[in-house]
N, C-alpha and C. Protein backbone atom coordinates (compact mmCIF):
# COMPACT_ATOMS: atom_id res chain seq x y z
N UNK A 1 208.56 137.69 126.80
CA UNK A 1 207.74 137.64 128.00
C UNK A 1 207.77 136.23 128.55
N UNK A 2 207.76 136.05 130.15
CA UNK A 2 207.61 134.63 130.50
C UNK A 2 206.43 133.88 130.81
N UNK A 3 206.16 133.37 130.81
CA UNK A 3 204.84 132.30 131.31
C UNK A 3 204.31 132.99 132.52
N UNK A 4 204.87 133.46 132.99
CA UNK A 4 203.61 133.60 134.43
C UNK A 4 202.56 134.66 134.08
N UNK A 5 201.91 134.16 135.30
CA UNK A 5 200.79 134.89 134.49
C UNK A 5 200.63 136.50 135.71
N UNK A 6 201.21 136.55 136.25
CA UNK A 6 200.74 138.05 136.99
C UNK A 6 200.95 139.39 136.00
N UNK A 7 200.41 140.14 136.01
CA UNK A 7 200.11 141.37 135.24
C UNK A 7 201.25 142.58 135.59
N UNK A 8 201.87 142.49 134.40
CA UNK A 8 202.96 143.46 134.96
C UNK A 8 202.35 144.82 135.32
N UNK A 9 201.72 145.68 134.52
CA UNK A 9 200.60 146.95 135.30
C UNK A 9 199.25 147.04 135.00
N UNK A 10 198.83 147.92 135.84
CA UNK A 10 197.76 148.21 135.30
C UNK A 10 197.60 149.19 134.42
N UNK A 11 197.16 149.51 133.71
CA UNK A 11 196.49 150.37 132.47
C UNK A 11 195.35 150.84 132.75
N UNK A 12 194.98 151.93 132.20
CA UNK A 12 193.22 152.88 132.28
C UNK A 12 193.46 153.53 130.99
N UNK A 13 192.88 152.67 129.97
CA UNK A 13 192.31 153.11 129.25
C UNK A 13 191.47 153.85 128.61
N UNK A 14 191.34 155.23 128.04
CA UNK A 14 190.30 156.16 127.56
C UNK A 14 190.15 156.17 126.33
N UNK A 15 188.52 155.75 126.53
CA UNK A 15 187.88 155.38 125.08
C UNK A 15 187.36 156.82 124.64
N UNK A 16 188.59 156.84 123.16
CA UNK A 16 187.97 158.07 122.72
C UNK A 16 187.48 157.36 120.96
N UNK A 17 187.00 156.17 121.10
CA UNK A 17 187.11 155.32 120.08
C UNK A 17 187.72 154.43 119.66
N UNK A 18 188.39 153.26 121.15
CA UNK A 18 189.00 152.42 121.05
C UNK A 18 188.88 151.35 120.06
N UNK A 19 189.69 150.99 119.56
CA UNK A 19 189.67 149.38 118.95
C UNK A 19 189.92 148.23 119.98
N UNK A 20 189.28 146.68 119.97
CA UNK A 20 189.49 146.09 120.88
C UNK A 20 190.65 145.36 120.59
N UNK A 21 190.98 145.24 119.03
CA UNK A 21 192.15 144.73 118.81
C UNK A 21 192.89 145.39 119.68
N UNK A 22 193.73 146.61 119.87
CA UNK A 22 194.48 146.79 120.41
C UNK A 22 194.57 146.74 122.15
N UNK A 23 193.40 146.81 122.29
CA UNK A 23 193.22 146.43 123.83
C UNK A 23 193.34 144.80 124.19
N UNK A 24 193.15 143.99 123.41
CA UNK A 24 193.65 142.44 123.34
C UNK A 24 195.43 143.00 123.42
N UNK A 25 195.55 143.56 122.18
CA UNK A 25 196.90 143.29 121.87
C UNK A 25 197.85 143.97 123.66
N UNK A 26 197.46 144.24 123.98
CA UNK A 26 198.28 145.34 125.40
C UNK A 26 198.13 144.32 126.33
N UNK A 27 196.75 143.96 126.81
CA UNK A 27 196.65 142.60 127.36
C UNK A 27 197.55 141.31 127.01
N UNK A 28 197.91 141.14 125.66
CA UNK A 28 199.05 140.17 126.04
C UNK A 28 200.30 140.48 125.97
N UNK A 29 200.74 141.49 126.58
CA UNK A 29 201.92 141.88 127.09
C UNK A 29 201.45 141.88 128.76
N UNK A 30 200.93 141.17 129.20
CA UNK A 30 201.01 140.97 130.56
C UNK A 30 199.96 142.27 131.55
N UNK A 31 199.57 143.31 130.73
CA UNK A 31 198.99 144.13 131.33
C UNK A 31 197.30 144.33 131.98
N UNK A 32 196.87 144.58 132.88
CA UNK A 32 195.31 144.02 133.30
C UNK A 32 194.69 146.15 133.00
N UNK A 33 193.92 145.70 132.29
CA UNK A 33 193.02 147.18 131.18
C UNK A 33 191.51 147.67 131.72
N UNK A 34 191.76 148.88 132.40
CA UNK A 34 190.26 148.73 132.51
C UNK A 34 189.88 150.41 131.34
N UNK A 35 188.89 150.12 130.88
CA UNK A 35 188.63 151.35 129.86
C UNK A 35 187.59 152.26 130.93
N UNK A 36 187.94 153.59 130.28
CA UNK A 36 187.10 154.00 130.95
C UNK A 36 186.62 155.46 130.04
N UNK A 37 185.70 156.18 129.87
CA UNK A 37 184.76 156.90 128.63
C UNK A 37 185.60 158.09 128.57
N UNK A 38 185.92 158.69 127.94
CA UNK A 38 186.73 159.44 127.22
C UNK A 38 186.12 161.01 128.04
N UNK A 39 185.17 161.17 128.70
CA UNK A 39 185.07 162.21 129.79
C UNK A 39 185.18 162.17 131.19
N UNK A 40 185.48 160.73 131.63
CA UNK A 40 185.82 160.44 132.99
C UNK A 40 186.89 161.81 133.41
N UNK A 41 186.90 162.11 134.67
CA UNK A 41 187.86 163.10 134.82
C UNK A 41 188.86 162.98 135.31
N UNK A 42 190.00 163.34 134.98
CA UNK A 42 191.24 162.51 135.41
C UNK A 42 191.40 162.46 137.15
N UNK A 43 190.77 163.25 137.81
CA UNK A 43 191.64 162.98 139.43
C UNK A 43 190.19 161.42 139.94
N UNK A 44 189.48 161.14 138.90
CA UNK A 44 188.51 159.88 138.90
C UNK A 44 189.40 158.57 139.12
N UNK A 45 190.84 159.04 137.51
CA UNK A 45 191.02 157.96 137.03
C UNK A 45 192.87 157.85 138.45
N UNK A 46 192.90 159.09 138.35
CA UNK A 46 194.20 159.08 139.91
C UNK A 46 193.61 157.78 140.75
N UNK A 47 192.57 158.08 141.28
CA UNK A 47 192.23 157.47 142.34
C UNK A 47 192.06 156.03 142.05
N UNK A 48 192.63 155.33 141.13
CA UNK A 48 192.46 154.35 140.73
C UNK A 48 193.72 153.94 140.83
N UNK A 49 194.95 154.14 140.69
CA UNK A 49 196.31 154.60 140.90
C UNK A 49 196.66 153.56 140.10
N UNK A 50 196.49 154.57 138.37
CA UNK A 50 197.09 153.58 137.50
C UNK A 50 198.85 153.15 137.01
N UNK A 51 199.15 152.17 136.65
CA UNK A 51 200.79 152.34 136.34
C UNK A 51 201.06 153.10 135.12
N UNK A 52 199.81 152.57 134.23
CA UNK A 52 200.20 153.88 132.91
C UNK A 52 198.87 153.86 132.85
N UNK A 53 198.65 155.25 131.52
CA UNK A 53 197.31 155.46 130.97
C UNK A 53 197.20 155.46 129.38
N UNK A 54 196.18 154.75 129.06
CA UNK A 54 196.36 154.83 127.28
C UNK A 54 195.38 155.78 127.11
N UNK A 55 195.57 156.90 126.11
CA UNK A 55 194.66 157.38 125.43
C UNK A 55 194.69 156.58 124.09
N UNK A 56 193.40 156.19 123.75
CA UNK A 56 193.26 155.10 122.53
C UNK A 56 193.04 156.16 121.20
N UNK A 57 192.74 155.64 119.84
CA UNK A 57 192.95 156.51 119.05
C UNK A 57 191.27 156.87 119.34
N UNK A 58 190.99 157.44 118.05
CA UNK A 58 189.43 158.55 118.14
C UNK A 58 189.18 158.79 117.13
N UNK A 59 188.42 159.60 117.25
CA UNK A 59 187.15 160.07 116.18
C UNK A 59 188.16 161.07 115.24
N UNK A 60 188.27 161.25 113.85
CA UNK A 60 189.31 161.74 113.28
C UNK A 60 189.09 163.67 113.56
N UNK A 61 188.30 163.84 113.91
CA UNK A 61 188.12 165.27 114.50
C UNK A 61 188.18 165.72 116.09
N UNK A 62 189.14 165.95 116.43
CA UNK A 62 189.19 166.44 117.80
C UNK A 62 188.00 167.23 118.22
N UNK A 63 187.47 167.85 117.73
CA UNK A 63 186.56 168.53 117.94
C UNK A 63 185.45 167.38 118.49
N UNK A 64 185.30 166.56 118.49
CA UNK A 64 184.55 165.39 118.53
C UNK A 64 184.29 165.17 120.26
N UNK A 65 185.57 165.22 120.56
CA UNK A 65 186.34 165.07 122.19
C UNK A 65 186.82 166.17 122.79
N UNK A 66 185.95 167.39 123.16
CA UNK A 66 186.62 168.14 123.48
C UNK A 66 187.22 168.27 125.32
N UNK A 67 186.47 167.15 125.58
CA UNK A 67 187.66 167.09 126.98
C UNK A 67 188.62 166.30 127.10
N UNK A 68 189.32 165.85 125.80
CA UNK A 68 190.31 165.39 125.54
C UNK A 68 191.68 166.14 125.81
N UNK A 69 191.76 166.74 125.20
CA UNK A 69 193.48 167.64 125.67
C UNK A 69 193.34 168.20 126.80
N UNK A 70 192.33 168.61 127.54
CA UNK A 70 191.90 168.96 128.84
C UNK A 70 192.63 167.49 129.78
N UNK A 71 192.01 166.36 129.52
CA UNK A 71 192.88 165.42 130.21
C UNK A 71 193.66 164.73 130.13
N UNK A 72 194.54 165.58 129.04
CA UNK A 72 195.95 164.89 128.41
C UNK A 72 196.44 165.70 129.20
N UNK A 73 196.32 167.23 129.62
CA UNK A 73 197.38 168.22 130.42
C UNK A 73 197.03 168.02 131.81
N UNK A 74 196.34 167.50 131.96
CA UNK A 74 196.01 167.05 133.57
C UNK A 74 196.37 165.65 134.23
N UNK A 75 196.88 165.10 133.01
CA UNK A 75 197.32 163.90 133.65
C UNK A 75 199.07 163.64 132.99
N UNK A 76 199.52 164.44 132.33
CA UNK A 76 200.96 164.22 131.81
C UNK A 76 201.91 164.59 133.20
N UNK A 77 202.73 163.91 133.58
CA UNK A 77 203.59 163.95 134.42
C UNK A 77 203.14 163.81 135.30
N UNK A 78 202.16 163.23 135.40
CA UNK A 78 201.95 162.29 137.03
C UNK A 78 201.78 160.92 136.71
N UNK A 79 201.45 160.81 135.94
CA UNK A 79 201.51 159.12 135.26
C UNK A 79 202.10 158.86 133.89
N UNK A 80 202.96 157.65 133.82
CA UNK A 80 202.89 157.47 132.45
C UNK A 80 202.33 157.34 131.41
N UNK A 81 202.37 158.06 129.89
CA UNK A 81 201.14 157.84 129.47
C UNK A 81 201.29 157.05 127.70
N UNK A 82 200.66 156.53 127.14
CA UNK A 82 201.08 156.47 125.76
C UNK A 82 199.94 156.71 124.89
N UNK A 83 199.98 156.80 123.60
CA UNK A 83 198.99 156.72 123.40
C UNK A 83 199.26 156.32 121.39
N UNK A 84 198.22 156.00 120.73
CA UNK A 84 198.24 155.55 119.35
C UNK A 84 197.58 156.46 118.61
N UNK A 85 198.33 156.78 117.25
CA UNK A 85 197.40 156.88 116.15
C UNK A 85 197.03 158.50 116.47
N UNK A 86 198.27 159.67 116.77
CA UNK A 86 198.02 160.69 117.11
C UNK A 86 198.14 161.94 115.66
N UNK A 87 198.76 161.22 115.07
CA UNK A 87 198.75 161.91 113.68
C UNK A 87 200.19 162.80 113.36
N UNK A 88 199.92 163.61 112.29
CA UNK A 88 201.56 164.84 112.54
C UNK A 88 201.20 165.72 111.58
């Protein structure tokens, strides 16, 4: 990465039990993070017109989040998305 300091994208983060370590860590790859609560609804987080979206890791029971995969299928292929710590 080079010295300057402009933010290569933006990010929208969904806290489904974020760590801040890793939200530091994304931030210094140049990226500007805004989190936002793990039921925000995705055409909320459209209108924000992010470059990617993190879903952060979570509560070890999905059941925990259940409008979670609800706005994993509502937002896959319109934005890029990544996400950590999804299991197998």
């Amino acid at each position: 990465m080079n010295n300057d300091t402009a933010e290569l994208y933006t990010v929208i983060a969904y806290d489904f039990g974020i760590k801040h370590d890793l939200l530091r860590r994304v931030a210094s790859y140049g990226c500007k993070i805004t989190v936002v609560p793990s039921n925000r609804p995705p055409s909320e987080t459209l209108k924000m017109k992010p470059d990617r979206i993190l879903f952060s890791n979570g509560p070890g029971d999905p059941y925990a989040v259940p409008c979670a995969a609800v706005t994993v299928k509502e937002l896959l292929g319109r934005v890029p998305v990544f996400r950590i710590c999804t299991g197998h």
